[in-house]
PDB file of N, CA and C in Angstrom:
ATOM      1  N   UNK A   1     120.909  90.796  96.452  1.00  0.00           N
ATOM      2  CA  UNK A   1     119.622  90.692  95.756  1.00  0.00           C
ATOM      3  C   UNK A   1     118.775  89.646  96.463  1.00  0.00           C
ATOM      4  N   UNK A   2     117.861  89.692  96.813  1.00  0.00           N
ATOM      5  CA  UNK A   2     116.578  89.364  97.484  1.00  0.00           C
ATOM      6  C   UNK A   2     115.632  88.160  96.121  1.00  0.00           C
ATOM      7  N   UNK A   3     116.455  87.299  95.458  1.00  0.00           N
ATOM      8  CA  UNK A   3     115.593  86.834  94.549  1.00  0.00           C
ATOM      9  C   UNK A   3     114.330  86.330  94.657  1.00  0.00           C
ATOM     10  N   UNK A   4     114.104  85.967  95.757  1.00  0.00           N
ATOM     11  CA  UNK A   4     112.174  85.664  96.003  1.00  0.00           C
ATOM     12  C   UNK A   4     111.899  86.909  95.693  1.00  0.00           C
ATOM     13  N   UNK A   5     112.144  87.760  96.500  1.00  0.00           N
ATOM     14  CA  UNK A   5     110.678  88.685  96.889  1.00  0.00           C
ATOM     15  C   UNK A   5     111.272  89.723  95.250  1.00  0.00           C
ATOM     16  N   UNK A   6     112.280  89.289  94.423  1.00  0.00           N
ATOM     17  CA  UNK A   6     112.006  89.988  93.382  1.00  0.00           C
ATOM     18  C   UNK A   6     111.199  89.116  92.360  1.00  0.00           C
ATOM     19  N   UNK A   7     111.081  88.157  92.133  1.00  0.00           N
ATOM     20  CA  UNK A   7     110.344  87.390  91.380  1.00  0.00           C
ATOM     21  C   UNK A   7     108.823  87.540  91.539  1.00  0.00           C
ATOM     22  N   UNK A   8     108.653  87.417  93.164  1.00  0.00           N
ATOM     23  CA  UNK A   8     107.003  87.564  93.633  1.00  0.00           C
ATOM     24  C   UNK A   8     107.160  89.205  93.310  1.00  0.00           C
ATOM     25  N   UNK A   9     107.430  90.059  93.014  1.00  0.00           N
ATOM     26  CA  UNK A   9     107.026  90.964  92.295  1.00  0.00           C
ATOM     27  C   UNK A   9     106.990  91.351  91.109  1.00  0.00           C
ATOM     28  N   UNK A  10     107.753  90.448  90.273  1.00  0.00           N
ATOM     29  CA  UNK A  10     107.399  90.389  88.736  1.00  0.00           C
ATOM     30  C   UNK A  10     106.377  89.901  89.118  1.00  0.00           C
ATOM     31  N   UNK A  11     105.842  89.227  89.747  1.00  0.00           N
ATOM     32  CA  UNK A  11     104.564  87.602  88.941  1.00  0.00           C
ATOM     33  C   UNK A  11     103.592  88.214  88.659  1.00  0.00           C
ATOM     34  N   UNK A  12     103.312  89.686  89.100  1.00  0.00           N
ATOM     35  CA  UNK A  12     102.226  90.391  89.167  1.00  0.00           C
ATOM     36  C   UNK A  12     102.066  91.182  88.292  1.00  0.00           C
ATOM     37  N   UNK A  13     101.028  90.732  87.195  1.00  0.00           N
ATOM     38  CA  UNK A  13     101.220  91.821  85.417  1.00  0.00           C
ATOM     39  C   UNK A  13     100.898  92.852  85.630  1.00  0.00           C
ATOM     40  N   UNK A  14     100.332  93.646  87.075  1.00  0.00           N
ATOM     41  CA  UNK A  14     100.160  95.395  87.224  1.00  0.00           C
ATOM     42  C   UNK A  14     101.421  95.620  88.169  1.00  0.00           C
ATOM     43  N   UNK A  15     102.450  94.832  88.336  1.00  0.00           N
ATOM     44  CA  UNK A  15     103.893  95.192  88.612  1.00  0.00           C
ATOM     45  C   UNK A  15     104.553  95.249  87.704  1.00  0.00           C
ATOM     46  N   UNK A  16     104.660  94.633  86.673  1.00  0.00           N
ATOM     47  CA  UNK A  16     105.074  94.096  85.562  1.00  0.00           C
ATOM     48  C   UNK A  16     104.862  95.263  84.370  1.00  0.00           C
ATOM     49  N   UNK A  17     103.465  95.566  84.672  1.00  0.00           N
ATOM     50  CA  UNK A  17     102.635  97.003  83.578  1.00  0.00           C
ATOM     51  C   UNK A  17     103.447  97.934  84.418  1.00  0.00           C
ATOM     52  N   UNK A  18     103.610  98.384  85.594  1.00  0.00           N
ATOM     53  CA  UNK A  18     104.062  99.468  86.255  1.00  0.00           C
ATOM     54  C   UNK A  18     105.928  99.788  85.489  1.00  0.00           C
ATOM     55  N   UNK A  19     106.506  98.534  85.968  1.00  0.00           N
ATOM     56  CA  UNK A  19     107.852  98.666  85.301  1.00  0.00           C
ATOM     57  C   UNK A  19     107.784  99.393  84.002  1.00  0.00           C
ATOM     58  N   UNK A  20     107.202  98.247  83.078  1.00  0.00           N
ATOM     59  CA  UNK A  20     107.177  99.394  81.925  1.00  0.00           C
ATOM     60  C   UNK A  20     107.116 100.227  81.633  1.00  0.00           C
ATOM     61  N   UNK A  21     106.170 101.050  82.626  1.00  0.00           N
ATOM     62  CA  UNK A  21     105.513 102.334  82.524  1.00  0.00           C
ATOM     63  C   UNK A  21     107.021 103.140  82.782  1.00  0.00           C
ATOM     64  N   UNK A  22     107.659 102.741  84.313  1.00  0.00           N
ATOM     65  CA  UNK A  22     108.743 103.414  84.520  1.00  0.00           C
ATOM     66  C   UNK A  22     109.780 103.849  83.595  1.00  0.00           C
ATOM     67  N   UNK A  23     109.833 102.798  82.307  1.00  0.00           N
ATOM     68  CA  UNK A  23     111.244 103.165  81.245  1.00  0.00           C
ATOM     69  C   UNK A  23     111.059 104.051  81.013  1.00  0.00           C
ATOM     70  N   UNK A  24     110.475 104.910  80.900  1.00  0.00           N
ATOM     71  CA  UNK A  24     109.724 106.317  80.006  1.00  0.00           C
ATOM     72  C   UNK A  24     110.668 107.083  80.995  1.00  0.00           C
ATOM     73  N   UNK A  25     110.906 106.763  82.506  1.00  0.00           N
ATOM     74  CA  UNK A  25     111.544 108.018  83.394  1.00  0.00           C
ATOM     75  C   UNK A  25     110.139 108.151  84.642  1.00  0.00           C
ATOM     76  N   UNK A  26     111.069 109.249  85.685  1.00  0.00           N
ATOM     77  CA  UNK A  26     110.512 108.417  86.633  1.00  0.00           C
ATOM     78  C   UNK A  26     108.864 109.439  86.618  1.00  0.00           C
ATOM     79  N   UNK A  27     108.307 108.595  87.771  1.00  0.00           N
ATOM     80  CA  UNK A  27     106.937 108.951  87.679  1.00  0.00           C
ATOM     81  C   UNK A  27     105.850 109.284  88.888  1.00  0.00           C
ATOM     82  N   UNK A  28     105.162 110.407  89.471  1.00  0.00           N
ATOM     83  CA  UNK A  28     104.829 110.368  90.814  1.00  0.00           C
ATOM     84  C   UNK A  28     103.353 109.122  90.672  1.00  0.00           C
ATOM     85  N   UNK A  29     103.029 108.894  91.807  1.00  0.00           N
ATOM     86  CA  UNK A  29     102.050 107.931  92.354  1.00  0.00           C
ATOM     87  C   UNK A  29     100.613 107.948  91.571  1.00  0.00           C
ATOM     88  N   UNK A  30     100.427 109.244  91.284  1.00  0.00           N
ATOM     89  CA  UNK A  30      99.246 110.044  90.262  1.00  0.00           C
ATOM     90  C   UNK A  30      99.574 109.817  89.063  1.00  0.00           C
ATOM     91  N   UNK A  31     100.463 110.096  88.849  1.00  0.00           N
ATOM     92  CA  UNK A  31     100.759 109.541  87.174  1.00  0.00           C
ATOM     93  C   UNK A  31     100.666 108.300  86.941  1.00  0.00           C
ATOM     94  N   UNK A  32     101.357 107.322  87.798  1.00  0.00           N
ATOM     95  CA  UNK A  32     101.198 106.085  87.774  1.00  0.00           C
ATOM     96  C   UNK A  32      99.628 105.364  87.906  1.00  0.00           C
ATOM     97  N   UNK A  33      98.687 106.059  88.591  1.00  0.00           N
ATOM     98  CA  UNK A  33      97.517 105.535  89.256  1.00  0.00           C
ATOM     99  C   UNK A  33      96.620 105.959  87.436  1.00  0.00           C
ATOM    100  N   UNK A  34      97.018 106.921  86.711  1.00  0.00           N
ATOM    101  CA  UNK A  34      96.404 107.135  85.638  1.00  0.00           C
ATOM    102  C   UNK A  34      96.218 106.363  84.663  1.00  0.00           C
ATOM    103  N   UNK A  35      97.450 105.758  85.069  1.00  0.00           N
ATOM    104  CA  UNK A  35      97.388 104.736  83.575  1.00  0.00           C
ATOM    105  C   UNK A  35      96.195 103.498  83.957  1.00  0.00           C
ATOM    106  N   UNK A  36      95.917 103.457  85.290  1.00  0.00           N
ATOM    107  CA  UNK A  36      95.584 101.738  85.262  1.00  0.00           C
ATOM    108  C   UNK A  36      93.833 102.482  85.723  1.00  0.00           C
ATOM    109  N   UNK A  37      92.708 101.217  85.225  1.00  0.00           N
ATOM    110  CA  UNK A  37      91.957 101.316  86.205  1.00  0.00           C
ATOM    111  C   UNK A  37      91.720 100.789  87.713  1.00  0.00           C
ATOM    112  N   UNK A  38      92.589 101.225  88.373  1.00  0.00           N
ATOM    113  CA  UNK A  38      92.637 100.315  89.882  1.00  0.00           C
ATOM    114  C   UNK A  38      92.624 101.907  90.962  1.00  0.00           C
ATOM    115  N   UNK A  39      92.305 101.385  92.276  1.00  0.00           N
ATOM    116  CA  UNK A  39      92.589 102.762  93.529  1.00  0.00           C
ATOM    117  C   UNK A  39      93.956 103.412  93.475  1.00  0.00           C
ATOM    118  N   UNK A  40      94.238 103.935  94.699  1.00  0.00           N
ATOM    119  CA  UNK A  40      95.251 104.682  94.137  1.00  0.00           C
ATOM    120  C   UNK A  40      95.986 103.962  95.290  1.00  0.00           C
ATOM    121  N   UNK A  41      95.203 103.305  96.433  1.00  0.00           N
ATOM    122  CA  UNK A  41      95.564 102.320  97.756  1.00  0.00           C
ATOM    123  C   UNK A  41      95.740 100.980  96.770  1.00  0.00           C
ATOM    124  N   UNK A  42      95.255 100.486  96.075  1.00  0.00           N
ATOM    125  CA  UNK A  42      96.147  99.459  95.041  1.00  0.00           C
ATOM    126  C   UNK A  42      97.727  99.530  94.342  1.00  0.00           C
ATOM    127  N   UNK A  43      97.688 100.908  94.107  1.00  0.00           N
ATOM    128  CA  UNK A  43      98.861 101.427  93.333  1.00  0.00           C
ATOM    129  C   UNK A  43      99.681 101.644  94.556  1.00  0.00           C
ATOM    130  N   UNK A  44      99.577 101.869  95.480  1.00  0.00           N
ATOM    131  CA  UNK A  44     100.335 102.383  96.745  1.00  0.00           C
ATOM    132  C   UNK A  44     101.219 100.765  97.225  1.00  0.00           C
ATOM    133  N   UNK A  45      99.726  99.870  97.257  1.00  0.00           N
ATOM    134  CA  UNK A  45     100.321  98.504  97.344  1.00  0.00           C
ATOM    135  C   UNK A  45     101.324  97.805  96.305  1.00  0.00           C
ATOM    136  N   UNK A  46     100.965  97.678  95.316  1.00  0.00           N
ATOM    137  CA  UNK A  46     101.876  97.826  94.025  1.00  0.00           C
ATOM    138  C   UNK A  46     103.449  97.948  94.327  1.00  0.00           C
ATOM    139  N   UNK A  47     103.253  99.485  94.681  1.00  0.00           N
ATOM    140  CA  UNK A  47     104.699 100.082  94.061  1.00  0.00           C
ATOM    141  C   UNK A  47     105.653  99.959  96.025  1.00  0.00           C
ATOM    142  N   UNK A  48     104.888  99.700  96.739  1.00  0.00           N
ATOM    143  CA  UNK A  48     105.508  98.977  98.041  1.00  0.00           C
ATOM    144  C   UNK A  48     106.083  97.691  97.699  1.00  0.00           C
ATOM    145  N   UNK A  49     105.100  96.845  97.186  1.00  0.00           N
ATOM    146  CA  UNK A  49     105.904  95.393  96.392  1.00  0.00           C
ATOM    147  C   UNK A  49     107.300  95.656  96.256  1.00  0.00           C
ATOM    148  N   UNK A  50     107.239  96.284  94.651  1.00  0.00           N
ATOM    149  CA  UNK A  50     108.681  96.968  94.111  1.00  0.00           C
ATOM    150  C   UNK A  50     109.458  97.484  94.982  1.00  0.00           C
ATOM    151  N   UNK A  51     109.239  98.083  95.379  1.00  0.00           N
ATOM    152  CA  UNK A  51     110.353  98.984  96.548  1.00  0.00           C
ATOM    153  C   UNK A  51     110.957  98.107  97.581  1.00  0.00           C
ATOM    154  N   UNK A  52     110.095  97.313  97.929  1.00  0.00           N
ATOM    155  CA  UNK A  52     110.747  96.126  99.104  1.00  0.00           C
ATOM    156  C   UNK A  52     111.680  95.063  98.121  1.00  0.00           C
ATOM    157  N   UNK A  53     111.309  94.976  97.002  1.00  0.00           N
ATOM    158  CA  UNK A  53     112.022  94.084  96.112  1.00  0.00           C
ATOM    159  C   UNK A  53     113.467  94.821  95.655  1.00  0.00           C
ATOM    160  N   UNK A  54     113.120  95.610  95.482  1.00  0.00           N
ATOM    161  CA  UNK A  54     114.774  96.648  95.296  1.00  0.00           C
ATOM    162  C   UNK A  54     114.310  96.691  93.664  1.00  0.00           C
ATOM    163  N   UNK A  55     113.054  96.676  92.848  1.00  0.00           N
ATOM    164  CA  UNK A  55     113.129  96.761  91.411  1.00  0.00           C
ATOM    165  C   UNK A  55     113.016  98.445  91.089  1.00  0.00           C
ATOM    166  N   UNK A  56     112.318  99.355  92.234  1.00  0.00           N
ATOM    167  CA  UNK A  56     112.109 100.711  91.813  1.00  0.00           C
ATOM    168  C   UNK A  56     112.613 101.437  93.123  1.00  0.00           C
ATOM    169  N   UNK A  57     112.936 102.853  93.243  1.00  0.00           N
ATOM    170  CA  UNK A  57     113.408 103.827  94.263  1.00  0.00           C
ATOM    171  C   UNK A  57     112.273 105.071  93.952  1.00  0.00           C
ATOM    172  N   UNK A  58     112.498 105.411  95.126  1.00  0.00           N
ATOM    173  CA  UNK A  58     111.445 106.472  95.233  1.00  0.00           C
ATOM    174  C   UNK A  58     112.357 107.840  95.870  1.00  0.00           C
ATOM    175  N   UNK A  59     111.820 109.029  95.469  1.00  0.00           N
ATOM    176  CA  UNK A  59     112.429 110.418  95.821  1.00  0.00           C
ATOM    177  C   UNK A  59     111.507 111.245  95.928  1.00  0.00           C
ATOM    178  N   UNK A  60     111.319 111.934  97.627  1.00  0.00           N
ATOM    179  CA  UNK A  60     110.647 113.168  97.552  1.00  0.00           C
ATOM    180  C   UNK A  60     111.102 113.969  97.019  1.00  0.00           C
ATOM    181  N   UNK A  61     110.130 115.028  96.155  1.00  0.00           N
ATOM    182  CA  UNK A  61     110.566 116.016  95.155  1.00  0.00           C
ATOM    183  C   UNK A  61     109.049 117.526  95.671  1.00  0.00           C
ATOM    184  N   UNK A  62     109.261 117.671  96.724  1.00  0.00           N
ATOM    185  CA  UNK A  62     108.102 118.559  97.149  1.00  0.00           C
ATOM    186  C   UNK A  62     107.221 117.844  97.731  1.00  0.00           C
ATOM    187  N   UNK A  63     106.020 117.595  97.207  1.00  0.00           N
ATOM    188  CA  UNK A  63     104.693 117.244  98.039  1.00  0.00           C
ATOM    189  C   UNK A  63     104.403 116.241  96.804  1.00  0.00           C
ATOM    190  N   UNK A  64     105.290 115.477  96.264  1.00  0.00           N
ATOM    191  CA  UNK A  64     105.338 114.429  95.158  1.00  0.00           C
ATOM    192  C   UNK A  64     106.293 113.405  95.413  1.00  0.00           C
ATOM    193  N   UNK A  65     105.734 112.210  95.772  1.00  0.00           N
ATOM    194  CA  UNK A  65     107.073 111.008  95.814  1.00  0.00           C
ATOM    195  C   UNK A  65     107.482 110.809  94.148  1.00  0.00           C
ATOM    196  N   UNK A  66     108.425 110.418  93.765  1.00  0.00           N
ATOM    197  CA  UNK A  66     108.282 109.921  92.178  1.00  0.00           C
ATOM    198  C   UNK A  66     109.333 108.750  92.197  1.00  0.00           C
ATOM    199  N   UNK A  67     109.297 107.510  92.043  1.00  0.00           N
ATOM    200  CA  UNK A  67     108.982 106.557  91.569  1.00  0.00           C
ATOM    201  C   UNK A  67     109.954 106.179  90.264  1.00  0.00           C
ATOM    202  N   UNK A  68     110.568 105.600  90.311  1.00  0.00           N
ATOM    203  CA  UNK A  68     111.936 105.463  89.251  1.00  0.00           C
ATOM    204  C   UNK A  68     112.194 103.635  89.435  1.00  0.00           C
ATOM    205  N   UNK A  69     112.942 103.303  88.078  1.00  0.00           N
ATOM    206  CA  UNK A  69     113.802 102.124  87.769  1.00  0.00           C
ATOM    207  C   UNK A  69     114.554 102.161  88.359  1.00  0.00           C
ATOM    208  N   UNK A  70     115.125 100.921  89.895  1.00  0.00           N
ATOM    209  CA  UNK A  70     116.711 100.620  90.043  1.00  0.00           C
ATOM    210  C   UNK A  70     117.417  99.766  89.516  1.00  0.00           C
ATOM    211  N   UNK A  71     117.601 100.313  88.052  1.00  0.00           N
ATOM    212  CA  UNK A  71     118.401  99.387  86.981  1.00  0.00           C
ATOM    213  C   UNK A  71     119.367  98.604  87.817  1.00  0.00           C
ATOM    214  N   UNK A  72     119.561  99.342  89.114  1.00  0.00           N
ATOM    215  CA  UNK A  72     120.953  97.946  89.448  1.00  0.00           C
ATOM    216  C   UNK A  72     120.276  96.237  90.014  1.00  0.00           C
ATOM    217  N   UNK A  73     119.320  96.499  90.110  1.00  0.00           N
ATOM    218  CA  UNK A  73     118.645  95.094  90.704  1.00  0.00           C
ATOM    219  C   UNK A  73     118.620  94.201  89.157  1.00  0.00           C
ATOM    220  N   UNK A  74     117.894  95.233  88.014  1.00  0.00           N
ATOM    221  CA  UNK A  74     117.329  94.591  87.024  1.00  0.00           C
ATOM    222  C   UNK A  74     118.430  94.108  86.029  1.00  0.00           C
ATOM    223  N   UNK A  75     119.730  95.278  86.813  1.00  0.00           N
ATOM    224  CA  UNK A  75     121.031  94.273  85.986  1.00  0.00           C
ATOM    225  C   UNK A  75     121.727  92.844  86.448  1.00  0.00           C
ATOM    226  N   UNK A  76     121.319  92.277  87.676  1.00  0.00           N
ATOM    227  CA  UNK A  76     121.624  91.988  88.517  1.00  0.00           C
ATOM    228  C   UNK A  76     121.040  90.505  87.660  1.00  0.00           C
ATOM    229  N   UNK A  77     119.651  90.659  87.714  1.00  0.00           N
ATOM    230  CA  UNK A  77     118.930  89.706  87.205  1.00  0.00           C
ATOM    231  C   UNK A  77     119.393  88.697  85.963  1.00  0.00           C
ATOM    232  N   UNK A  78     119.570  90.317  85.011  1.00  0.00           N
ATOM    233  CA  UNK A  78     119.814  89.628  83.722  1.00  0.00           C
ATOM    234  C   UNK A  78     121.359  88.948  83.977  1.00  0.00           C
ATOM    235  N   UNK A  79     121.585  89.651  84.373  1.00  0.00           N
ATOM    236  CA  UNK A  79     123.193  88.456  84.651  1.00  0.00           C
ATOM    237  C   UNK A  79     123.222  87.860  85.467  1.00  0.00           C
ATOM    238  N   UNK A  80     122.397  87.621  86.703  1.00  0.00           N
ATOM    239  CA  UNK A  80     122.161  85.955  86.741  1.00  0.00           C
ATOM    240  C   UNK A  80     121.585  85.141  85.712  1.00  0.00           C
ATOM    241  N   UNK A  81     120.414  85.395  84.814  1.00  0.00           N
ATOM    242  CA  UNK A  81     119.918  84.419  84.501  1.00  0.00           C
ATOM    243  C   UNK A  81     121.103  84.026  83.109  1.00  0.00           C
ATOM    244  N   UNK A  82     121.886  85.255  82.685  1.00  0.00           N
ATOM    245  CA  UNK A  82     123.243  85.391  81.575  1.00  0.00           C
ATOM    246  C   UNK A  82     123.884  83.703  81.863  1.00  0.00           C
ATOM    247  N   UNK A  83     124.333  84.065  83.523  1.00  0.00           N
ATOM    248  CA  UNK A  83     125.153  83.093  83.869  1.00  0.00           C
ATOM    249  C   UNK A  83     124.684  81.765  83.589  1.00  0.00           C
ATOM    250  N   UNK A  84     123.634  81.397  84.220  1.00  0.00           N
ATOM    251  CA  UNK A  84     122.605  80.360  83.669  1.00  0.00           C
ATOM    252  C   UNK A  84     122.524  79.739  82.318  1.00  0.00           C
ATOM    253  N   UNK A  85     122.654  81.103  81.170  1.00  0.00           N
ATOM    254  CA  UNK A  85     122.319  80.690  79.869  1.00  0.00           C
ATOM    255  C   UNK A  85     124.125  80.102  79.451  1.00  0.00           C
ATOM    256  N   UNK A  86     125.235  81.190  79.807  1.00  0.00           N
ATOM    257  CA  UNK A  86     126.650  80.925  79.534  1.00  0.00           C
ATOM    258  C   UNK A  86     126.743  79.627  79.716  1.00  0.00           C
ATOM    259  N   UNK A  87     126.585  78.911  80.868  1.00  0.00           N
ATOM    260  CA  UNK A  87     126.740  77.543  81.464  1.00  0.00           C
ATOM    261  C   UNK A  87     126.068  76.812  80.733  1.00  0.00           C
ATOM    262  N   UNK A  88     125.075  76.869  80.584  1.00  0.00           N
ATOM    263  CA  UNK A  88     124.503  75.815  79.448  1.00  0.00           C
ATOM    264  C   UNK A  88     125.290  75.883  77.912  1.00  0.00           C
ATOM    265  N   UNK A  89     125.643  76.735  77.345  1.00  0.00           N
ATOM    266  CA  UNK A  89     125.854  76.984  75.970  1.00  0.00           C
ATOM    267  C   UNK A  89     127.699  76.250  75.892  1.00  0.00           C
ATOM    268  N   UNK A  90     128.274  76.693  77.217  1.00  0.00           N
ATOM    269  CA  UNK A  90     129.472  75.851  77.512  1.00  0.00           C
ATOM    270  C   UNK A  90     129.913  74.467  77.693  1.00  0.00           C
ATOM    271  N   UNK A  91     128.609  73.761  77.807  1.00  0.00           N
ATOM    272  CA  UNK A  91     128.508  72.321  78.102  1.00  0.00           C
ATOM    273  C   UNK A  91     128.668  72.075  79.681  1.00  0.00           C
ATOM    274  N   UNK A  92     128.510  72.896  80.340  1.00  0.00           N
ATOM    275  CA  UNK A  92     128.832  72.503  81.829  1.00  0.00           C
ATOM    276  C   UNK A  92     127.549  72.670  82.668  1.00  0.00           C
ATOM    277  N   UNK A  93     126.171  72.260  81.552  1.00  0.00           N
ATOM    278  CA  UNK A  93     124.894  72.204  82.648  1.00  0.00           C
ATOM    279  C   UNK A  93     124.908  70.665  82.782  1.00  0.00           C
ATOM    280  N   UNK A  94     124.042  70.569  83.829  1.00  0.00           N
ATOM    281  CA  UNK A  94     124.004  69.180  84.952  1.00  0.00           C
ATOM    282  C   UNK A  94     122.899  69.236  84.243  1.00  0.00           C
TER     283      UNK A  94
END
């Protein structure tokens, strides 16, 4: 896991709006560009963020990329920050 460049892609609330969007299941570039008012070369930038971060995967499906959750990064997360919280609640934070 790449924890910078996944964080610098949360920090961004139309990365952040995008994730969400993803729980629903996955989604092509057009669908995604619908929800927001921004270009569709914004959304392109966007969802490159994510993808270099390892938070979303992408699959050609015809003449449609679509755009999905890689729950394994976002599990990754929560159990680091788990570990973080365990250690404190154990008495063994510095």
């Amino acid at each position: 896991m790449h924890i910078q460049e996944t964080f610098r892609a949360l920090s961004d609330p139309t990365r952040r709006a995008i994730i969400t969007l993803l729980q629903g299941g996955p989604l092509h570039a057009q669908q995604i560009v619908d929800h927001f008012d921004i270009t569709n070369a914004t959304v392109s930038h966007h969802l490159s963020i994510l993808k270099k971060a390892g938070l979303i995967i992408d699959d050609k499906q015809g003449k449609y990329i679509y755009y999905e959750l890689n729950t394994s990064v976002l599990d990754e997360i929560i159990g680091w920050f788990s570990a973080l919280n365990t250690r404190k609640e154990d008495g063994n934070e510095k």
